[in-house]
N, C-alpha and C. Protein backbone atom coordinates (compact mmCIF):
# COMPACT_ATOMS: atom_id res chain seq x y z
N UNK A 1 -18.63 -5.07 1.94
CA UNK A 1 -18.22 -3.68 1.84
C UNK A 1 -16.93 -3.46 2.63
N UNK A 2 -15.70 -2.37 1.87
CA UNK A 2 -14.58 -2.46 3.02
C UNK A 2 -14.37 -0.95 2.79
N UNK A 3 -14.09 -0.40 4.01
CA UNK A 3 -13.70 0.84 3.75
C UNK A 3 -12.27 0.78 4.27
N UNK A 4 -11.38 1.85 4.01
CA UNK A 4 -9.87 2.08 4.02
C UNK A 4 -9.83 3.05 4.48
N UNK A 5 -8.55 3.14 5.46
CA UNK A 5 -8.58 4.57 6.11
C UNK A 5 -6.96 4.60 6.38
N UNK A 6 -6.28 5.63 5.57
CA UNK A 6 -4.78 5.63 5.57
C UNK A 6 -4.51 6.85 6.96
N UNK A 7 -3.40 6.76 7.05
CA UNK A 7 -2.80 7.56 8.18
C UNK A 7 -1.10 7.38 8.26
N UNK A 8 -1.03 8.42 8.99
CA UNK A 8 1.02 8.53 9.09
C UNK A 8 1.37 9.45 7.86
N UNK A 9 0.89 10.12 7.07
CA UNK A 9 1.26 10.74 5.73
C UNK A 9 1.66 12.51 7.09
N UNK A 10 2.57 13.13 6.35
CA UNK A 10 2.73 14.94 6.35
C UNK A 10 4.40 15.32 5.81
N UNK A 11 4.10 16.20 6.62
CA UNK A 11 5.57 16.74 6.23
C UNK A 11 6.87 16.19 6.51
N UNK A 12 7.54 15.60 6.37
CA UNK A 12 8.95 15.48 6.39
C UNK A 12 10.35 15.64 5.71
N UNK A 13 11.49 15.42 6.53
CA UNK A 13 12.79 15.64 5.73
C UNK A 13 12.99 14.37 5.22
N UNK A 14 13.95 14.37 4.12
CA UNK A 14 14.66 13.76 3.42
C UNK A 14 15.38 13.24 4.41
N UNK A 15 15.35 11.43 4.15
CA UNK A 15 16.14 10.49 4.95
C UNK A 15 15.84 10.08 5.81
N UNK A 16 15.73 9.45 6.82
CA UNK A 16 14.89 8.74 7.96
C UNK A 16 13.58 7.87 7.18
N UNK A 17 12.32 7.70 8.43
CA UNK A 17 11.89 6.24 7.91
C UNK A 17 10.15 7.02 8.58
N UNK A 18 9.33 6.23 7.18
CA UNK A 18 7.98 7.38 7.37
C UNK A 18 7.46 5.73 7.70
N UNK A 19 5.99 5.77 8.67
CA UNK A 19 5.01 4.22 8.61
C UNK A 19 3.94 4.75 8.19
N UNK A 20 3.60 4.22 6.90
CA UNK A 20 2.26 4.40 6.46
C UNK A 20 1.39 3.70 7.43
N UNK A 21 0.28 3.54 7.61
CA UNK A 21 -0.79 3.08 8.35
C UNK A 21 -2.15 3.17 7.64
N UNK A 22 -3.04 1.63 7.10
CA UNK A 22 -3.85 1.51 6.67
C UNK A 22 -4.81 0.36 7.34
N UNK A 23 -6.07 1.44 7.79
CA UNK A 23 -7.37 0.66 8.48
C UNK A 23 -8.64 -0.07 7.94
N UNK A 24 -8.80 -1.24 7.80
CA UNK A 24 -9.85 -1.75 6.72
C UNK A 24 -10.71 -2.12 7.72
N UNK A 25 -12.25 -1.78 7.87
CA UNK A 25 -13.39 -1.72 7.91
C UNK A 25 -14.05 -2.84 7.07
N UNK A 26 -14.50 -3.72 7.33
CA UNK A 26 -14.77 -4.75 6.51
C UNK A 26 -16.14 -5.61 7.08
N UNK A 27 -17.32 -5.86 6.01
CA UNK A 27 -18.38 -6.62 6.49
C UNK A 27 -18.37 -7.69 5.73
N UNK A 28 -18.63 -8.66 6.18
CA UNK A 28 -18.72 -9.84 5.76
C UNK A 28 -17.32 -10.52 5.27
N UNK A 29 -17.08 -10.63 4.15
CA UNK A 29 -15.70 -11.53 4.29
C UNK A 29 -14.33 -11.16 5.14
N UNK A 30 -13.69 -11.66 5.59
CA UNK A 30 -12.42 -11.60 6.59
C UNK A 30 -11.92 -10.61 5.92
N UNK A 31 -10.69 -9.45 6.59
CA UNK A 31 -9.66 -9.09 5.83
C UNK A 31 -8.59 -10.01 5.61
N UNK A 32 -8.64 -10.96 6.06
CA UNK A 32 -7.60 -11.69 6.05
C UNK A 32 -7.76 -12.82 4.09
N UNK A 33 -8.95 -12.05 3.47
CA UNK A 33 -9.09 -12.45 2.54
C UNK A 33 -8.78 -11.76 1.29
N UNK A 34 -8.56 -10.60 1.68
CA UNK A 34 -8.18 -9.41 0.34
C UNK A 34 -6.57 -9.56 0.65
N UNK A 35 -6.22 -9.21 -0.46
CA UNK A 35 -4.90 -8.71 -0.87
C UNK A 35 -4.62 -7.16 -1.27
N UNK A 36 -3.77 -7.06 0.11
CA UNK A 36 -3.28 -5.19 0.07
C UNK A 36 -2.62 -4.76 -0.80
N UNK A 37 -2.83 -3.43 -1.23
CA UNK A 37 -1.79 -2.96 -1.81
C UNK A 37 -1.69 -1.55 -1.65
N UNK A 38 -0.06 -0.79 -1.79
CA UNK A 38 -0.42 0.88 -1.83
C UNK A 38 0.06 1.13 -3.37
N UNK A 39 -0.52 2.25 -3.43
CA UNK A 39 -0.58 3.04 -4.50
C UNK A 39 0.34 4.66 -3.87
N UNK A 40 0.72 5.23 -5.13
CA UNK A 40 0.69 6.77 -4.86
C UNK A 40 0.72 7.39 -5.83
N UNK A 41 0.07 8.74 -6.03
CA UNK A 41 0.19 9.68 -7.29
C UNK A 41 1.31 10.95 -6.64
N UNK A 42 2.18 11.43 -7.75
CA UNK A 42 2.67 12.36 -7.95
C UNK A 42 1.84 13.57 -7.62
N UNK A 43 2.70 14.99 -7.75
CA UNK A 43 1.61 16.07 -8.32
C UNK A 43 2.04 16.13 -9.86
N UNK A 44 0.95 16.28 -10.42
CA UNK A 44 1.00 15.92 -12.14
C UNK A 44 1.20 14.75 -12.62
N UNK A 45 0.93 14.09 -11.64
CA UNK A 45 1.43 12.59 -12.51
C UNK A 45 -0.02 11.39 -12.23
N UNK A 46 -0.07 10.26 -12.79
CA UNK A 46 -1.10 9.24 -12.73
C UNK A 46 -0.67 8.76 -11.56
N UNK A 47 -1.24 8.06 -10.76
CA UNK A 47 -1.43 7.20 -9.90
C UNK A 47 -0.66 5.48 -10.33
N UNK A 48 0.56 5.58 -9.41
CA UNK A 48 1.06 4.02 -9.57
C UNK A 48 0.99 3.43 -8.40
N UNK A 49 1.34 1.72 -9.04
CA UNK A 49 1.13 0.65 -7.92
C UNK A 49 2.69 1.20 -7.14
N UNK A 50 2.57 0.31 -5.89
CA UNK A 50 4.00 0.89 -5.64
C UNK A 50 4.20 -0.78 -4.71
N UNK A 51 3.48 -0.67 -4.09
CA UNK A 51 3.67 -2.50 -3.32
C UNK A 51 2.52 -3.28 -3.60
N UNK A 52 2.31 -4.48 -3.56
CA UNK A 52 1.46 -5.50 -2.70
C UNK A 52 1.43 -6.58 -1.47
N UNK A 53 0.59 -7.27 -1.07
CA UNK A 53 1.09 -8.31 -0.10
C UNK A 53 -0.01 -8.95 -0.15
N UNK A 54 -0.23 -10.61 -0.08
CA UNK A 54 -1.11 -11.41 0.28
C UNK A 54 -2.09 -11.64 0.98
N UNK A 55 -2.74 -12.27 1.16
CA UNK A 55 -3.07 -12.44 2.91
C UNK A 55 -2.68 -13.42 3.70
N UNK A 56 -2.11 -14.53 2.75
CA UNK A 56 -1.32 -15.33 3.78
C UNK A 56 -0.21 -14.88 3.99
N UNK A 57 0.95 -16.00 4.77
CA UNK A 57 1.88 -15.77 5.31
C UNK A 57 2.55 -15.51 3.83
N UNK A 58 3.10 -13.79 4.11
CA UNK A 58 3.24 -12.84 3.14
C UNK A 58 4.02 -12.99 1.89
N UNK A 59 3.17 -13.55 0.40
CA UNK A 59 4.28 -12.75 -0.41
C UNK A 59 3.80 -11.47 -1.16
N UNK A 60 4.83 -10.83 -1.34
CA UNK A 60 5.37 -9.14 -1.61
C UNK A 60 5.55 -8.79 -2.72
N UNK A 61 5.05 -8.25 -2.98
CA UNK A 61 5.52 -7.40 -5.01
C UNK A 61 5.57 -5.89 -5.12
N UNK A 62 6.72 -5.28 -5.11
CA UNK A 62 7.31 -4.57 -5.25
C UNK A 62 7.68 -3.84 -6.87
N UNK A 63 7.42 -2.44 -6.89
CA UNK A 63 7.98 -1.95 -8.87
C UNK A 63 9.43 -2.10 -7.91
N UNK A 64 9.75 -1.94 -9.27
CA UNK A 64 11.23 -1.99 -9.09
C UNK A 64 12.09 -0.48 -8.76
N UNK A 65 11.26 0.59 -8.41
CA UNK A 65 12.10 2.09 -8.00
C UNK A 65 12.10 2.09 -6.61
N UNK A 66 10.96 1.35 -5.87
CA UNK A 66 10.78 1.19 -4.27
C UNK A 66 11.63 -0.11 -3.99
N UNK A 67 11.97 -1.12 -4.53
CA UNK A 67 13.06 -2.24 -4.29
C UNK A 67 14.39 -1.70 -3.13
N UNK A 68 14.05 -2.42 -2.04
CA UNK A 68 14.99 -2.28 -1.34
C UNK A 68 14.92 -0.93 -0.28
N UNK A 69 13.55 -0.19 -0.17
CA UNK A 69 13.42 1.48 0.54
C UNK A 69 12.27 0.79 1.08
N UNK A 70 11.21 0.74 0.56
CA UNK A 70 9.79 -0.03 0.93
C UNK A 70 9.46 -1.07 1.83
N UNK A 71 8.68 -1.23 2.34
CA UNK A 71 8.22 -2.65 3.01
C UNK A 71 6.89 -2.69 3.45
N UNK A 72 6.18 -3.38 2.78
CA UNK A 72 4.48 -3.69 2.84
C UNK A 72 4.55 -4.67 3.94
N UNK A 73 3.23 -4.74 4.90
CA UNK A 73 3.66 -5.60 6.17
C UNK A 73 1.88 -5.32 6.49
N UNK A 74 1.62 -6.65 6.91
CA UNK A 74 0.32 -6.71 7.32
C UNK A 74 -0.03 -6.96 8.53
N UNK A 75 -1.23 -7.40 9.27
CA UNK A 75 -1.77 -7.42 10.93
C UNK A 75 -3.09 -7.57 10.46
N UNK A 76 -3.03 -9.46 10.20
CA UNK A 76 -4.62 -9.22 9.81
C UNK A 76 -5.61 -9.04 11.50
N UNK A 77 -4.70 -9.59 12.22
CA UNK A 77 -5.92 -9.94 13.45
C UNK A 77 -5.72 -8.11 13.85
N UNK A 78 -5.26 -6.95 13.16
CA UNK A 78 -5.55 -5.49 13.47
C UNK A 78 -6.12 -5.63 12.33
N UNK A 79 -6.31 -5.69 11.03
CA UNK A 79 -6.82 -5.78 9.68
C UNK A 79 -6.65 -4.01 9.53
N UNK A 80 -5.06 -4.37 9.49
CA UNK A 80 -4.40 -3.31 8.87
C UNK A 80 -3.10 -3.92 8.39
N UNK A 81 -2.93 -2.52 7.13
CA UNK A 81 -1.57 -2.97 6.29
C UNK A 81 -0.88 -1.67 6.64
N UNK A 82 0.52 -1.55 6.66
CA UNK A 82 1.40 -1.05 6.48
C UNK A 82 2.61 -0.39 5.45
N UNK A 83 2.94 0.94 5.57
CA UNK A 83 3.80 0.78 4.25
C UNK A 83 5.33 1.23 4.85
N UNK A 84 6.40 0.85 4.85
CA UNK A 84 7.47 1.42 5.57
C UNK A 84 8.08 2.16 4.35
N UNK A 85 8.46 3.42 4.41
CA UNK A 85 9.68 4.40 3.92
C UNK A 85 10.67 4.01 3.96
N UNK A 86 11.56 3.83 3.94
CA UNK A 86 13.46 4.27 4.30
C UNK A 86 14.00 5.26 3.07
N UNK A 87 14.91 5.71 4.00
CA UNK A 87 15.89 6.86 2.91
C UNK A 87 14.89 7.81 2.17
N UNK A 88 13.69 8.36 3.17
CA UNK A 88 13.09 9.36 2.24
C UNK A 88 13.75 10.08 1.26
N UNK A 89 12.84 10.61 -0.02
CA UNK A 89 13.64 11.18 -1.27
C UNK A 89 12.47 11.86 -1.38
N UNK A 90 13.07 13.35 -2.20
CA UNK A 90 11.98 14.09 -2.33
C UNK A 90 11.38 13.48 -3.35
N UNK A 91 11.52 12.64 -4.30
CA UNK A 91 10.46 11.89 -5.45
C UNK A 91 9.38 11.43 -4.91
N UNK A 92 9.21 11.22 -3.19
CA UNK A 92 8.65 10.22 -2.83
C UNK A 92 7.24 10.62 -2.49
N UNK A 93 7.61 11.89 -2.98
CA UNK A 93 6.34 13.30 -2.30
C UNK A 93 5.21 12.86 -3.36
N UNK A 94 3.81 12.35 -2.33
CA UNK A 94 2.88 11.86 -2.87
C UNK A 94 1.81 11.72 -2.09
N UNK A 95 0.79 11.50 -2.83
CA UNK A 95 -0.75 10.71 -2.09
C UNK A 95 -0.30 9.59 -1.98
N UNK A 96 -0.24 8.80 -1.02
CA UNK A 96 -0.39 7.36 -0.81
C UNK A 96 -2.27 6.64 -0.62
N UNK A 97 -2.23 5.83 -1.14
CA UNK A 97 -3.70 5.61 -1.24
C UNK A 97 -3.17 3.88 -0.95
N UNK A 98 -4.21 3.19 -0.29
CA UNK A 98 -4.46 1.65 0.17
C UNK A 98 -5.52 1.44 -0.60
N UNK A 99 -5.16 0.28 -0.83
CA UNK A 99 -6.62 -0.80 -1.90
C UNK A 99 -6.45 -2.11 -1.59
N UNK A 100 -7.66 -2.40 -1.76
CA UNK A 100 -7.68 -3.96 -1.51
C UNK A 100 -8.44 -4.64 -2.60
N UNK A 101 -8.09 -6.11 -3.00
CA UNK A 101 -8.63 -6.60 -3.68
C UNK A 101 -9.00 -8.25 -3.52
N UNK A 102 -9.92 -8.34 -3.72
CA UNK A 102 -10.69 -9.96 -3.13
C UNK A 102 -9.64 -10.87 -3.55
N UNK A 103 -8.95 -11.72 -3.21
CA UNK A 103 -8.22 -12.72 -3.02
C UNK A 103 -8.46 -14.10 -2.68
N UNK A 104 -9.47 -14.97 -2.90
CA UNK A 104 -9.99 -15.85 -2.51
C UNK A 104 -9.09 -17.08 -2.32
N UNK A 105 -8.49 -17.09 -3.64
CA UNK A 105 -7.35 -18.40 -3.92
C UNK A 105 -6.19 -17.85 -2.90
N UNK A 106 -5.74 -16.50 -2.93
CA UNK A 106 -4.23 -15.99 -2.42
C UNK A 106 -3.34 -15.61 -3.38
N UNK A 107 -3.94 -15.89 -4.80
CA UNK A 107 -2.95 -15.77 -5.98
C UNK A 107 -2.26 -14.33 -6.81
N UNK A 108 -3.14 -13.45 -5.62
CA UNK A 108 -3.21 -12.23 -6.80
C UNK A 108 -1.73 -11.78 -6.70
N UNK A 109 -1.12 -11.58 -5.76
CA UNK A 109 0.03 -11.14 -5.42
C UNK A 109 1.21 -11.65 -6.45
N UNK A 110 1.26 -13.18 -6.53
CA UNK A 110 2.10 -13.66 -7.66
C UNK A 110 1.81 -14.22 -8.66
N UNK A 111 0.34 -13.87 -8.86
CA UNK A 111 -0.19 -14.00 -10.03
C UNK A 111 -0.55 -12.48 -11.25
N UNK A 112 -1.25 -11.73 -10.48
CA UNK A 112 -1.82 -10.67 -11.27
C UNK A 112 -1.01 -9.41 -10.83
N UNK A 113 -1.00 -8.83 -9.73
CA UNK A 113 0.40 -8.16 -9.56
C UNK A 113 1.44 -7.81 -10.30
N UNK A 114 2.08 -9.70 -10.46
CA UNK A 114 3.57 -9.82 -11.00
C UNK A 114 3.22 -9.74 -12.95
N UNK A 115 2.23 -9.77 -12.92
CA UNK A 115 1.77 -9.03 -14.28
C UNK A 115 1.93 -8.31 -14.71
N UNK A 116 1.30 -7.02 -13.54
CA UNK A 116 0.93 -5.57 -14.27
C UNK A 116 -0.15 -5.20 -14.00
N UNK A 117 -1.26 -6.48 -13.71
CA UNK A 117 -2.93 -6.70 -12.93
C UNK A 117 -2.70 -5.92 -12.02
N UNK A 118 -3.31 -4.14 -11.89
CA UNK A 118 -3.43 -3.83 -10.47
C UNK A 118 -4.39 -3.20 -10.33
N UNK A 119 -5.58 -3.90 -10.72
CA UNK A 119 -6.91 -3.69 -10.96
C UNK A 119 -7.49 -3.58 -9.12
N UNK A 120 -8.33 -3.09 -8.50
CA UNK A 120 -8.01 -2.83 -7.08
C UNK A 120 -9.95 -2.86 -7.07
N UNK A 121 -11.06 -3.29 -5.67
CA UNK A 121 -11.82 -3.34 -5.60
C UNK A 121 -12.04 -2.31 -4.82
N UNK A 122 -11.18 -2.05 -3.83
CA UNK A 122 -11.74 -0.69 -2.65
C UNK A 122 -10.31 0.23 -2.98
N UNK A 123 -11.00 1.60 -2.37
CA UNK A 123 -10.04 2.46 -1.95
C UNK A 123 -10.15 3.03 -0.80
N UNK A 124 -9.20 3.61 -0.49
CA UNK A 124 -9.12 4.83 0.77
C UNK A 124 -9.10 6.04 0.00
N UNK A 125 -8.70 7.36 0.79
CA UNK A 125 -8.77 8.16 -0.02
C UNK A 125 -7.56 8.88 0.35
N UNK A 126 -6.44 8.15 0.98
CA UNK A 126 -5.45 8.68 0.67
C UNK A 126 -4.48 9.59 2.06
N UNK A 127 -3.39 9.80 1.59
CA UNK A 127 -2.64 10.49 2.91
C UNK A 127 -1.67 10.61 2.43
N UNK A 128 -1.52 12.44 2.55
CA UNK A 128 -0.39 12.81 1.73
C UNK A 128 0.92 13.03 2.23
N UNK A 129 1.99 12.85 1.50
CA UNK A 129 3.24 12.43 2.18
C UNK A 129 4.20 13.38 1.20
N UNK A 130 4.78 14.56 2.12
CA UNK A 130 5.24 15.38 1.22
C UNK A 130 7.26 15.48 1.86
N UNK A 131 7.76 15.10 1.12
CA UNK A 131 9.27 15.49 1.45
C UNK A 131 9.97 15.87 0.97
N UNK A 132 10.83 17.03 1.99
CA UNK A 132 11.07 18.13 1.67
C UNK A 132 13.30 17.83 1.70
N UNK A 133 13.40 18.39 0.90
CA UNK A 133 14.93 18.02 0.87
C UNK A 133 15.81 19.01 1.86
C-alpha cells in the first residue's frame, strides 16, 4: 500500500521558481522501487502527465511544453519526489497530483513513459498551484 502526500502548491506570481514536494508512505516494497511521476489538471481540462523519474540513478521523461522549466528529482532514503518550476506562467495554474507506479525492472521511465504508458498505481490527491500574472 503507498499513500502520497503533495505539498508546496498556492498562490504565486509569474516568474521565479515553485518546489513541489511529494511524501510516499509505503508498506512493504521499498520506495526506492516505484517510479514517480507528476501529473496536473487544468481548470476545464483532463489531467496530464507532465514528468517522470526512475528509481535508480535517475532517468527523466519530460512532455515536451515543461522541457527545459521542470525538474523531477528524487530522495529515496526521504522517499520523496520533487517537482521544480522555473519561469512560472500563468498556464501553469493547476492541481499537481504525484503517482507512483511499481517498477520492478526500472524500465518504466524509458520504456512505458517514453510511449505514452502513463498508466499510474497510487495517487495523492493533489496541491493546487495557482499563478497569477
Amino acid at each position: 500500500q503507498v499513500q502520497l502526500v503533495e505539498s508546496g502548491g498556492g498562490l504565486v506570481q509569474a516568474g521565479g521558481s515553485l518546489r513541489l514536494s511529494c511524501v510516499a508512505s509505503i508498506s512493504g516494497r521499498a520506495f526506492g522501487r516505484y517510479a514517480m511521476a507528476w501529473f496536473r489538471q487544468a481548470p476545464g481540462k483532463e489531467r496530464e502527465f507532465v514528468a517522470g523519474i526512475s528509481w535508480s540513478v535517475p532517468n527523466t521523461y519530460y512532455v515536451d511544453p515543461v522541457k527545459g522549466r521542470f525538474t523531477i528529482s528524487r530522495d529515496n532514503a526521504e522517499n520523496t519526489v520533487y517537482l521544480e518550476i522555473n519561469s512560472r506562467k500563468p498556464e501553469d495554474t493547476a492541481v499537481y497530483y504525484c503517482a507512483a507506479r511499481s517498477d520492478p525492472d526500472g524500465t518504466v521511465v524509458r520504456g512505458a513513459f517514453s510511449f505514452g504508458d502513463y498508466g499510474m498505481d497510487y495517487w495523492g490527491k493533489g496541491t493546487l498551484v495557482t499563478v497569477s500574472s
